[in-house]
PDB file of N, CA and C in Angstrom:
ATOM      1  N   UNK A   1      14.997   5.697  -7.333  1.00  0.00           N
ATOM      2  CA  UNK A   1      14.123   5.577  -6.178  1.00  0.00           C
ATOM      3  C   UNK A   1      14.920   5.034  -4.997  1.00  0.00           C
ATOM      4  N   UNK A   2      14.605   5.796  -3.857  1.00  0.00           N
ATOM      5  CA  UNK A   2      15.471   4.933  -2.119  1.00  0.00           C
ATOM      6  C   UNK A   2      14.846   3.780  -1.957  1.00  0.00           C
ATOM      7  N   UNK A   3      15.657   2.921  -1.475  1.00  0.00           N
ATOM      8  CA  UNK A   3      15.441   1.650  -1.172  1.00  0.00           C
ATOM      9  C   UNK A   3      15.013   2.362   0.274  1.00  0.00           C
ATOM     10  N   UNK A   4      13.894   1.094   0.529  1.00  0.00           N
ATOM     11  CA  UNK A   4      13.198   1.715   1.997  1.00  0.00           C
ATOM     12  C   UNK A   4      12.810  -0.175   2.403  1.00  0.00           C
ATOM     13  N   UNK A   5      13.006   0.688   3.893  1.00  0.00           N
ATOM     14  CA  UNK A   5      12.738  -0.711   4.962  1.00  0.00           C
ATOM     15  C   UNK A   5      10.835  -0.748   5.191  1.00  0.00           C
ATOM     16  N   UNK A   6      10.241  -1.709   4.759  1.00  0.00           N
ATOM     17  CA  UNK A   6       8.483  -1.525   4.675  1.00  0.00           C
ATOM     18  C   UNK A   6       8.407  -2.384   6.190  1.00  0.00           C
ATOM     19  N   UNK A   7       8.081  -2.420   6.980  1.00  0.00           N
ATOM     20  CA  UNK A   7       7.084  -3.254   7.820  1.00  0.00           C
ATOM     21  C   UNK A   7       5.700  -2.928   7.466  1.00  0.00           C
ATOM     22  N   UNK A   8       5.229  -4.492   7.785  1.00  0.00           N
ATOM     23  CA  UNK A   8       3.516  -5.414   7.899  1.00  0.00           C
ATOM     24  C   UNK A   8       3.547  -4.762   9.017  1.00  0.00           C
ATOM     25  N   UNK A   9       2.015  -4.264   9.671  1.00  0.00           N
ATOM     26  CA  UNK A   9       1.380  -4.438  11.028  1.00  0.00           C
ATOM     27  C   UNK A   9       0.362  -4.950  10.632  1.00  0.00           C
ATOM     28  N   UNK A  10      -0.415  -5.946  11.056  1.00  0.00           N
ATOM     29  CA  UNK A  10      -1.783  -6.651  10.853  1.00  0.00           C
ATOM     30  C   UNK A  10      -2.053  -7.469  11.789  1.00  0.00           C
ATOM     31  N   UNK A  11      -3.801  -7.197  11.927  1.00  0.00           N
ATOM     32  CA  UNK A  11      -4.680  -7.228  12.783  1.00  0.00           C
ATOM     33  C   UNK A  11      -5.423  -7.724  12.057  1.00  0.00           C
ATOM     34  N   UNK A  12      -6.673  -8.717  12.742  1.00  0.00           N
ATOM     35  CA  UNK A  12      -7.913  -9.340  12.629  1.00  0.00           C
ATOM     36  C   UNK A  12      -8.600  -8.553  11.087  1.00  0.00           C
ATOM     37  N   UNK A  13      -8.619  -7.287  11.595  1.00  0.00           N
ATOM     38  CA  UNK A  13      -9.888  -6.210  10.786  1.00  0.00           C
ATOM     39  C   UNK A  13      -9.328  -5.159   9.676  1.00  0.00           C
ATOM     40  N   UNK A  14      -7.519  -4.671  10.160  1.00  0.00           N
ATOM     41  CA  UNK A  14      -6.853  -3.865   9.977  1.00  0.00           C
ATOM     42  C   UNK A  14      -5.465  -4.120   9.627  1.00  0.00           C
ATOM     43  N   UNK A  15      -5.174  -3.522   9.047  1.00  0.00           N
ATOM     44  CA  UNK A  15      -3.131  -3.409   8.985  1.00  0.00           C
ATOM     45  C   UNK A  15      -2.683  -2.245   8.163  1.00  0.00           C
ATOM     46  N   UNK A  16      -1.464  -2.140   8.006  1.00  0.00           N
ATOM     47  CA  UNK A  16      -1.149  -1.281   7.199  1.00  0.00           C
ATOM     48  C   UNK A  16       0.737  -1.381   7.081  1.00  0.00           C
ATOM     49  N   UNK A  17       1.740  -1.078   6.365  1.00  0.00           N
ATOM     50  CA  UNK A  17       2.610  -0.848   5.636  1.00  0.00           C
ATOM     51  C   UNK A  17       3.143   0.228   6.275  1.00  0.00           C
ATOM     52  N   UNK A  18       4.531   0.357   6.991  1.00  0.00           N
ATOM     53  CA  UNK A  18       4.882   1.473   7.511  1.00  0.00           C
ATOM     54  C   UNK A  18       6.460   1.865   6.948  1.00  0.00           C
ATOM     55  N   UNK A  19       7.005   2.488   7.000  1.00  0.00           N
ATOM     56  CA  UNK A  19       8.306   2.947   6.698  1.00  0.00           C
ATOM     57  C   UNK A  19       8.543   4.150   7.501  1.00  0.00           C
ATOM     58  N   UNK A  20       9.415   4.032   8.093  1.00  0.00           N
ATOM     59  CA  UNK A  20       9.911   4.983   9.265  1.00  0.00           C
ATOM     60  C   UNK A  20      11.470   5.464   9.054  1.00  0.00           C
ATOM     61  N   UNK A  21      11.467   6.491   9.646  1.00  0.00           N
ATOM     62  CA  UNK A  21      12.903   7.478   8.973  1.00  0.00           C
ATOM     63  C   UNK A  21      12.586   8.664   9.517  1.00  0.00           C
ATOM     64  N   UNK A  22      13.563   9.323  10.390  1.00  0.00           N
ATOM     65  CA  UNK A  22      13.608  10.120  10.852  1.00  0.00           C
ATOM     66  C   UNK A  22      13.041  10.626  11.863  1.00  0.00           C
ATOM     67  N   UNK A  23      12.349   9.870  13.202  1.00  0.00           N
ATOM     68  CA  UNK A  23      11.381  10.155  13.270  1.00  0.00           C
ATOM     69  C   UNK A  23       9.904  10.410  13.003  1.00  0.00           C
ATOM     70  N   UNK A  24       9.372  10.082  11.852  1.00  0.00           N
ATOM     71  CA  UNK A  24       8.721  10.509  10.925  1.00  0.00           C
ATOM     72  C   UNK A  24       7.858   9.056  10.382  1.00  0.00           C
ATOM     73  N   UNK A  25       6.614   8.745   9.674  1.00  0.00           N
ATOM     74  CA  UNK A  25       6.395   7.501   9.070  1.00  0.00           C
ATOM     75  C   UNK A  25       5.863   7.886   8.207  1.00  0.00           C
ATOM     76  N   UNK A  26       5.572   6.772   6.644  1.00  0.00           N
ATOM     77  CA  UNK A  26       4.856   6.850   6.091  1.00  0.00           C
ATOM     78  C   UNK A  26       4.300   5.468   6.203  1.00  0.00           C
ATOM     79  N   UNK A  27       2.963   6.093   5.726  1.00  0.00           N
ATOM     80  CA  UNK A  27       2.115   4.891   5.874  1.00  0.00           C
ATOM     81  C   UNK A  27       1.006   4.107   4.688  1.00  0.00           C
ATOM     82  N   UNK A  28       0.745   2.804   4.347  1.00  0.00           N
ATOM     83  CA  UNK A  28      -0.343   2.730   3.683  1.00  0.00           C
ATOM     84  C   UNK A  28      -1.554   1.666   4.664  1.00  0.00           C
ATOM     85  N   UNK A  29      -2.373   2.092   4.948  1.00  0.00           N
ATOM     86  CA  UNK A  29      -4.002   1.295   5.390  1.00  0.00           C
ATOM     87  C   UNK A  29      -4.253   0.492   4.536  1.00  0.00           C
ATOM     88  N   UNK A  30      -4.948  -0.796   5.313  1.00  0.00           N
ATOM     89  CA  UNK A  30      -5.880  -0.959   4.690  1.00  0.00           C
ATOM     90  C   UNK A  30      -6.886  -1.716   5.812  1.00  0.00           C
ATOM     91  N   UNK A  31      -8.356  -2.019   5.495  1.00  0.00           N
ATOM     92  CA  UNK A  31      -8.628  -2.700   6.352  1.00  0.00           C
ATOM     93  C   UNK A  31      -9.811  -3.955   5.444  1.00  0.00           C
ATOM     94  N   UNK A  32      -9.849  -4.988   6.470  1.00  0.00           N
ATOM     95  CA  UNK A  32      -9.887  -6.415   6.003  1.00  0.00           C
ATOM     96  C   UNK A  32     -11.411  -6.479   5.773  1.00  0.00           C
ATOM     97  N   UNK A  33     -12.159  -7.097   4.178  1.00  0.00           N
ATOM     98  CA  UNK A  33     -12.949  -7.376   3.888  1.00  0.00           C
ATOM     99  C   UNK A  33     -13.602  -8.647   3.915  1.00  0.00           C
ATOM    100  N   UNK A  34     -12.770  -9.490   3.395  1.00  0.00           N
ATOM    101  CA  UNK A  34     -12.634 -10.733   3.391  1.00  0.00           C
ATOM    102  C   UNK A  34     -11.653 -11.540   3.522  1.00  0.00           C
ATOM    103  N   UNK A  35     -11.121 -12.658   3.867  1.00  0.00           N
ATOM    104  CA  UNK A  35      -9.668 -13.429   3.619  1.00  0.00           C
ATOM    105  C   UNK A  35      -9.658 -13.209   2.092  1.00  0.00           C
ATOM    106  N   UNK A  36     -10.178 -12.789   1.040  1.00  0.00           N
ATOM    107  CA  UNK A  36      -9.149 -12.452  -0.659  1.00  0.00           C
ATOM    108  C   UNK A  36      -9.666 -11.368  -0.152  1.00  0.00           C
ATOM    109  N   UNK A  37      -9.832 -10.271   0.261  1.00  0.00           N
ATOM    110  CA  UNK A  37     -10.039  -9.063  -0.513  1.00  0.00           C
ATOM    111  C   UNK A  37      -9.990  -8.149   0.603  1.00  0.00           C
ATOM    112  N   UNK A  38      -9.038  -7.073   0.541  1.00  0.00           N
ATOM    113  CA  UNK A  38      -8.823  -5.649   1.065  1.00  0.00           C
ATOM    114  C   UNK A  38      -9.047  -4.405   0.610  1.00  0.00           C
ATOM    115  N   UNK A  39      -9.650  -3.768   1.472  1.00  0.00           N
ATOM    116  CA  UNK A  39      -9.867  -2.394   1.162  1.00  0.00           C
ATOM    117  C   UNK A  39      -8.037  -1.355   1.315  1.00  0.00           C
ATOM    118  N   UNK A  40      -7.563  -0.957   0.380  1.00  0.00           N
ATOM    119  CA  UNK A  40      -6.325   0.108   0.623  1.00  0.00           C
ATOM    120  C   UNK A  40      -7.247   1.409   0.803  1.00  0.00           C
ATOM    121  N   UNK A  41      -7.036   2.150   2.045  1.00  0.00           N
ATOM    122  CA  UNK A  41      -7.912   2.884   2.466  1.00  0.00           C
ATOM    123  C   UNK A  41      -7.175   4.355   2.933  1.00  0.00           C
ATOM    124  N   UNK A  42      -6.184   4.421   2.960  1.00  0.00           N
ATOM    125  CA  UNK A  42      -5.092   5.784   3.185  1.00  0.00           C
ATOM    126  C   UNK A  42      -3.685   5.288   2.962  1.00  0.00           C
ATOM    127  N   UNK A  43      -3.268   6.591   2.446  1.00  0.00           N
ATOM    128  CA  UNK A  43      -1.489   6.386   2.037  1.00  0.00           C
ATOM    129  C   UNK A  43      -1.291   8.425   2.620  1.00  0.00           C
ATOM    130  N   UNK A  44      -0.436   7.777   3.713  1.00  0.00           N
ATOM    131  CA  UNK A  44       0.101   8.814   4.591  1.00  0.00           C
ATOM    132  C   UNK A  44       1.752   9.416   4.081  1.00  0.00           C
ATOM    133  N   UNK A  45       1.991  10.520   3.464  1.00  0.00           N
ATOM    134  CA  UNK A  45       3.275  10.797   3.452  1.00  0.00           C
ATOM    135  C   UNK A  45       3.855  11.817   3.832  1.00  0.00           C
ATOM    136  N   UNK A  46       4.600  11.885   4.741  1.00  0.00           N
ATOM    137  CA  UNK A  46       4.777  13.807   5.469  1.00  0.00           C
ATOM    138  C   UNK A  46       5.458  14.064   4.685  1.00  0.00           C
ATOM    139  N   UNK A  47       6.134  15.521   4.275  1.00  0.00           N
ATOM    140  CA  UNK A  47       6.753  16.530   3.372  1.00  0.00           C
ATOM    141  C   UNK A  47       8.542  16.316   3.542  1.00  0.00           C
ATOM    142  N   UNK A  48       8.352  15.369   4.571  1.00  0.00           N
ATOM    143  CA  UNK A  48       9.855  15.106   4.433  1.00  0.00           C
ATOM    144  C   UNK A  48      10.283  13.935   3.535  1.00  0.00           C
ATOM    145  N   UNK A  49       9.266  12.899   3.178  1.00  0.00           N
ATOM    146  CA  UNK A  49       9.709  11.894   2.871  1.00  0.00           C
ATOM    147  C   UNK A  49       8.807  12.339   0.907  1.00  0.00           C
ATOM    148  N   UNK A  50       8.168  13.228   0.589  1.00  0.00           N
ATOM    149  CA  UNK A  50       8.052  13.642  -0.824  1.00  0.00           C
ATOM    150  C   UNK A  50       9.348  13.582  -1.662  1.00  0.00           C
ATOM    151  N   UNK A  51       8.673  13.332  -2.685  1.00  0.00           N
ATOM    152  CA  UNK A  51      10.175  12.910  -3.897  1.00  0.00           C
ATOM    153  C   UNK A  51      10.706  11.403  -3.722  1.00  0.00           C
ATOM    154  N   UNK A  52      10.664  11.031  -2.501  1.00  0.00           N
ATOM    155  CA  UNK A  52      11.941  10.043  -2.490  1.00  0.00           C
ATOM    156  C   UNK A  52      10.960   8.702  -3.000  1.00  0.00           C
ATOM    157  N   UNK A  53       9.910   8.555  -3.843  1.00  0.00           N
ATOM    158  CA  UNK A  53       8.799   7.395  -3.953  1.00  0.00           C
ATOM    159  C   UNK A  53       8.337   6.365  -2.999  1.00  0.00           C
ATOM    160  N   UNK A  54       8.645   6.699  -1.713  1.00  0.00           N
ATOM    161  CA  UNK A  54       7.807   6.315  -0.711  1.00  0.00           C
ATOM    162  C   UNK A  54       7.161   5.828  -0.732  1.00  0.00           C
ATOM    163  N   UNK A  55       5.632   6.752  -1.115  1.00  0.00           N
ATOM    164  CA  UNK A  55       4.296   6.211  -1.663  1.00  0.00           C
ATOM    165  C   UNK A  55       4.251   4.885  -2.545  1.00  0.00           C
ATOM    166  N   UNK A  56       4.847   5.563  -3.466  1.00  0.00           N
ATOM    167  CA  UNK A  56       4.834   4.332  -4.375  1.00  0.00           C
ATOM    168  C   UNK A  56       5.294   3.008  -4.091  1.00  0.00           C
ATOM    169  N   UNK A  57       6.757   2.922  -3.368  1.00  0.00           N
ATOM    170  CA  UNK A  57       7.083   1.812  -2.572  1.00  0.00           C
ATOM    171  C   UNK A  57       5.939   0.816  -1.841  1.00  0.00           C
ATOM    172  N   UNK A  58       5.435   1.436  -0.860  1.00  0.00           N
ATOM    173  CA  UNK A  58       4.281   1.071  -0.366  1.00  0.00           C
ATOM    174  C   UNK A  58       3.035   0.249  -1.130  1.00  0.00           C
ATOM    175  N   UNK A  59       2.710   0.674  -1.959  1.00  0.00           N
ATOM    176  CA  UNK A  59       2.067   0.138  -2.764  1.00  0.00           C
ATOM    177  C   UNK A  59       2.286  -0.997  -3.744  1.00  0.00           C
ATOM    178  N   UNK A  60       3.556  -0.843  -4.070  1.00  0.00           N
ATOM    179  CA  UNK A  60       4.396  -2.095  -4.617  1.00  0.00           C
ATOM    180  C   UNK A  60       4.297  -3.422  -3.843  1.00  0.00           C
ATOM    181  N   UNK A  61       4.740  -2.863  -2.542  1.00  0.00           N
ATOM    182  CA  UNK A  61       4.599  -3.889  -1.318  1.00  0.00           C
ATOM    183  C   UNK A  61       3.542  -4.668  -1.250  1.00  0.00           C
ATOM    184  N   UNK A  62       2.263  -4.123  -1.231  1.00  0.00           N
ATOM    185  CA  UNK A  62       0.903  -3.861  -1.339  1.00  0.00           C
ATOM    186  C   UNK A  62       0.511  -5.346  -2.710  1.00  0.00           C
ATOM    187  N   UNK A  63       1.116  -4.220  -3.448  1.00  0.00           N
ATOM    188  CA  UNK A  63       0.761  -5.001  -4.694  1.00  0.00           C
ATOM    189  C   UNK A  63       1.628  -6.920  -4.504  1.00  0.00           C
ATOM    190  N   UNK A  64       2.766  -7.120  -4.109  1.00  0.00           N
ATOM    191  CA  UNK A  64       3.406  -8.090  -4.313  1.00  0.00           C
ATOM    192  C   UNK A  64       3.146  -9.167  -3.335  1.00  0.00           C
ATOM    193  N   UNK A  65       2.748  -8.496  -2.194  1.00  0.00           N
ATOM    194  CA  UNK A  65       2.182  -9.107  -0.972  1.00  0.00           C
ATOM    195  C   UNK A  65       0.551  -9.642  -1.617  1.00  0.00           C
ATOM    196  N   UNK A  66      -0.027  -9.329  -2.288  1.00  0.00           N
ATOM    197  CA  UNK A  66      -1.619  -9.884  -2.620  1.00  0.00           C
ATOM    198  C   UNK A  66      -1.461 -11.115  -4.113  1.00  0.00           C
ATOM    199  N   UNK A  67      -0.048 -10.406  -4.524  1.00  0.00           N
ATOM    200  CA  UNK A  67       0.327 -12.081  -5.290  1.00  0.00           C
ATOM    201  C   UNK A  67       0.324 -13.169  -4.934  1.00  0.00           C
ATOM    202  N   UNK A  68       1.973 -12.761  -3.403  1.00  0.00           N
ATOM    203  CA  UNK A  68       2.184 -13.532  -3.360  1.00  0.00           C
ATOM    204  C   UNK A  68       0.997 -14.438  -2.098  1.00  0.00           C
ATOM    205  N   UNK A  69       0.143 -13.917  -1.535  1.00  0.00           N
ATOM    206  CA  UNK A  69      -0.861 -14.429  -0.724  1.00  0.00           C
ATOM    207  C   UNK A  69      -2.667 -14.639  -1.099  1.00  0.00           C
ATOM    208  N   UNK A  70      -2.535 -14.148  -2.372  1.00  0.00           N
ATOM    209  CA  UNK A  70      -3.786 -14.092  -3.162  1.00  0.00           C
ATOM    210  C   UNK A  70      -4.905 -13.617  -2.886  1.00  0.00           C
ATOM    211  N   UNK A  71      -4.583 -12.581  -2.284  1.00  0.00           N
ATOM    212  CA  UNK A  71      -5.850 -11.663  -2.137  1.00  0.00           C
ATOM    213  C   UNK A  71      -6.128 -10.264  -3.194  1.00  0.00           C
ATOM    214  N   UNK A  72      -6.744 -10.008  -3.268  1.00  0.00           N
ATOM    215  CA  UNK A  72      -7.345  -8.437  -4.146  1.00  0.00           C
ATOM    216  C   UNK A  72      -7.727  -7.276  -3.063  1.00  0.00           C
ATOM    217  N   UNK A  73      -6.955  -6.293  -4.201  1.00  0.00           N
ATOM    218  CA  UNK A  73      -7.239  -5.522  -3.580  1.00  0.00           C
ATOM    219  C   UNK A  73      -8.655  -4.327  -4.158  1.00  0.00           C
ATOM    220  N   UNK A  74      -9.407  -3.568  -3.111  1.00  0.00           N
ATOM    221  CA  UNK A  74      -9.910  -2.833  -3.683  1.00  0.00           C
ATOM    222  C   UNK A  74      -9.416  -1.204  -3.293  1.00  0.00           C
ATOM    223  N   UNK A  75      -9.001  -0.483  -4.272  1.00  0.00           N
ATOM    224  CA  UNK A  75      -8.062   0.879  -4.272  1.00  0.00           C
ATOM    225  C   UNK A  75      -9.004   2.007  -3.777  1.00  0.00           C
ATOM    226  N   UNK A  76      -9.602   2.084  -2.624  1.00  0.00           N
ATOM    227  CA  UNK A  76     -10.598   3.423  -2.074  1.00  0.00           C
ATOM    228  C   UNK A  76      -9.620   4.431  -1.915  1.00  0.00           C
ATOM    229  N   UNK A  77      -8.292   4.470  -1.818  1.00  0.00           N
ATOM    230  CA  UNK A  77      -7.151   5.475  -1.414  1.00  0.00           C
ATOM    231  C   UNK A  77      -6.946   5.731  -2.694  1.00  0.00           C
ATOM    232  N   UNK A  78      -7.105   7.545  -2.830  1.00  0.00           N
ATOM    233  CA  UNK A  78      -7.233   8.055  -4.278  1.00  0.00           C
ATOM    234  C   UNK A  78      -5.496   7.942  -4.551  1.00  0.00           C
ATOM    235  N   UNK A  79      -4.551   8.074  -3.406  1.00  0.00           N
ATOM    236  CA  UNK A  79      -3.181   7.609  -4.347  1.00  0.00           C
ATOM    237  C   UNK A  79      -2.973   6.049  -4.891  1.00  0.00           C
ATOM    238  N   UNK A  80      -3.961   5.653  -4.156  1.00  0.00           N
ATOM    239  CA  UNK A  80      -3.829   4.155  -4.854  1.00  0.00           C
ATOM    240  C   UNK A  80      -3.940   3.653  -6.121  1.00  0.00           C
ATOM    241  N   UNK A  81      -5.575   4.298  -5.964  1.00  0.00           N
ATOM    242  CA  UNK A  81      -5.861   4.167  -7.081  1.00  0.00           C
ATOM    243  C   UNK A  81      -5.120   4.648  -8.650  1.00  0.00           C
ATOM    244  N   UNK A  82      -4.751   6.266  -7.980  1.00  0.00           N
ATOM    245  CA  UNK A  82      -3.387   6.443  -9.238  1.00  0.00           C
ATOM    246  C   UNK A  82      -2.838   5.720  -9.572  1.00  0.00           C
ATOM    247  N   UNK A  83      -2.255   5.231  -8.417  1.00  0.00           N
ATOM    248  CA  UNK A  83      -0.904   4.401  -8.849  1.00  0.00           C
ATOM    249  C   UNK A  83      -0.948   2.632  -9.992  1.00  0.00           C
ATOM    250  N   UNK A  84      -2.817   2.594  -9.385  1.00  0.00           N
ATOM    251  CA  UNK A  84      -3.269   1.228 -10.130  1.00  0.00           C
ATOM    252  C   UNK A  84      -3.516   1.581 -12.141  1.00  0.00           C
ATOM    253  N   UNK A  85      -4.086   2.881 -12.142  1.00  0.00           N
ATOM    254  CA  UNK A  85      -4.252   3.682 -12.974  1.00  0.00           C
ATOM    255  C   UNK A  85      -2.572   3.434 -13.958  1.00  0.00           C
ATOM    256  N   UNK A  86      -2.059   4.002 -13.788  1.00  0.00           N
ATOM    257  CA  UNK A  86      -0.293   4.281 -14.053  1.00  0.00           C
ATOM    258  C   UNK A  86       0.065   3.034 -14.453  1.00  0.00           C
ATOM    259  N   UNK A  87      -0.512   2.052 -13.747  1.00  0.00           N
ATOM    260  CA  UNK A  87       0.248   0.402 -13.614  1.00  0.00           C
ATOM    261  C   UNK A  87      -0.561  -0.519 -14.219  1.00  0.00           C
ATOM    262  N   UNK A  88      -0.910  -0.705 -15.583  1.00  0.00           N
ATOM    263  CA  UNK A  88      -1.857  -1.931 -15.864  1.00  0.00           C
ATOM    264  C   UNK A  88      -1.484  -3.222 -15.729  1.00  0.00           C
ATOM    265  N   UNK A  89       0.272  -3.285 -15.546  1.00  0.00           N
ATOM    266  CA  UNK A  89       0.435  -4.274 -14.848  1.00  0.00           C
ATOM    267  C   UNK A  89      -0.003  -4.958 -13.404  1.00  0.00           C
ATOM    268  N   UNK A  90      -0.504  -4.471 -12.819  1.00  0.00           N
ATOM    269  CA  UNK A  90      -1.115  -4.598 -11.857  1.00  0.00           C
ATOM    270  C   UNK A  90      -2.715  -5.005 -11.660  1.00  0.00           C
ATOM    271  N   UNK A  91      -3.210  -5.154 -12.650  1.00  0.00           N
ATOM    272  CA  UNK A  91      -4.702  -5.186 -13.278  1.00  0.00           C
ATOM    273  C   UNK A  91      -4.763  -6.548 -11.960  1.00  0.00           C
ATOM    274  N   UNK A  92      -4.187  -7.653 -12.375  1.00  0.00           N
ATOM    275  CA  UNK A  92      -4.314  -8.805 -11.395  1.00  0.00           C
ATOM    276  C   UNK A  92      -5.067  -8.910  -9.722  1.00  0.00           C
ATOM    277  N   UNK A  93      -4.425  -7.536  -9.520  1.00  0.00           N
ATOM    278  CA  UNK A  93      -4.864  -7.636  -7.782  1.00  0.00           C
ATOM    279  C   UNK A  93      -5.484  -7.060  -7.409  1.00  0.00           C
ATOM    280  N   UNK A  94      -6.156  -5.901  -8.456  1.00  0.00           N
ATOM    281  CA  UNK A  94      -7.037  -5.015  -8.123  1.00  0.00           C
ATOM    282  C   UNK A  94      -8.407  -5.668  -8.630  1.00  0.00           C
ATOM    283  N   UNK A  95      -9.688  -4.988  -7.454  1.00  0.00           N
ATOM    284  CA  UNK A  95     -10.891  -5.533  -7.706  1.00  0.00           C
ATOM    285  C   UNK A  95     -11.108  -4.113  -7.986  1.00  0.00           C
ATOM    286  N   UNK A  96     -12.385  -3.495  -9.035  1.00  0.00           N
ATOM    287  CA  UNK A  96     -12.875  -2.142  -9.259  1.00  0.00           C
ATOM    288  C   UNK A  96     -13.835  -2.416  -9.939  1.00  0.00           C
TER     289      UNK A  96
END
């Protein structure tokens, strides 16, 4: 898997996970439920950045960031949810 550079953007209501390359971003949403608990709400990946686990990166992020700040997440983004699916290690941060 490529090692990839993730930036935080976050807002009051909103944020999301970006990785940029080439011109180009991928992205994961989410937007704010409570101080513990987020909705992951889209995972954006254009056809250039497929294969290279991107997505998945993102979500890792996702995932390590709600450890280490203790919030839950809830997976409405059907790649999310895969990816929570795939990962029972992850059981911890997900609310469902």
């Amino acid at each position: 898997m490529t090692e990839f550079v993730i930036e935080r953007e976050s807002g009051p209501a909103k944020g999301r996970y970006v990785i940029r390359r080439g011109g180009e971003e991928a992205e994961l949403t989410w937007s704010v439920l409570s101080p513990t608990r987020i909705i992951a709400d889209h995972t954006g990946v254009p056809d250039s950045f497929r294969g290279t686990g991107a997505g998945r990166a993102l979500v890792e992020r996702l995932v390590a960031d709600a450890r280490a700040e203790g919030f839950t997440i809830v997976p409405l983004c059907p790649f999310v949810n895969a990816q929570r699916q795939r990962h029972p290690e992850w059981a911890d941060v997900f609310a469902v």
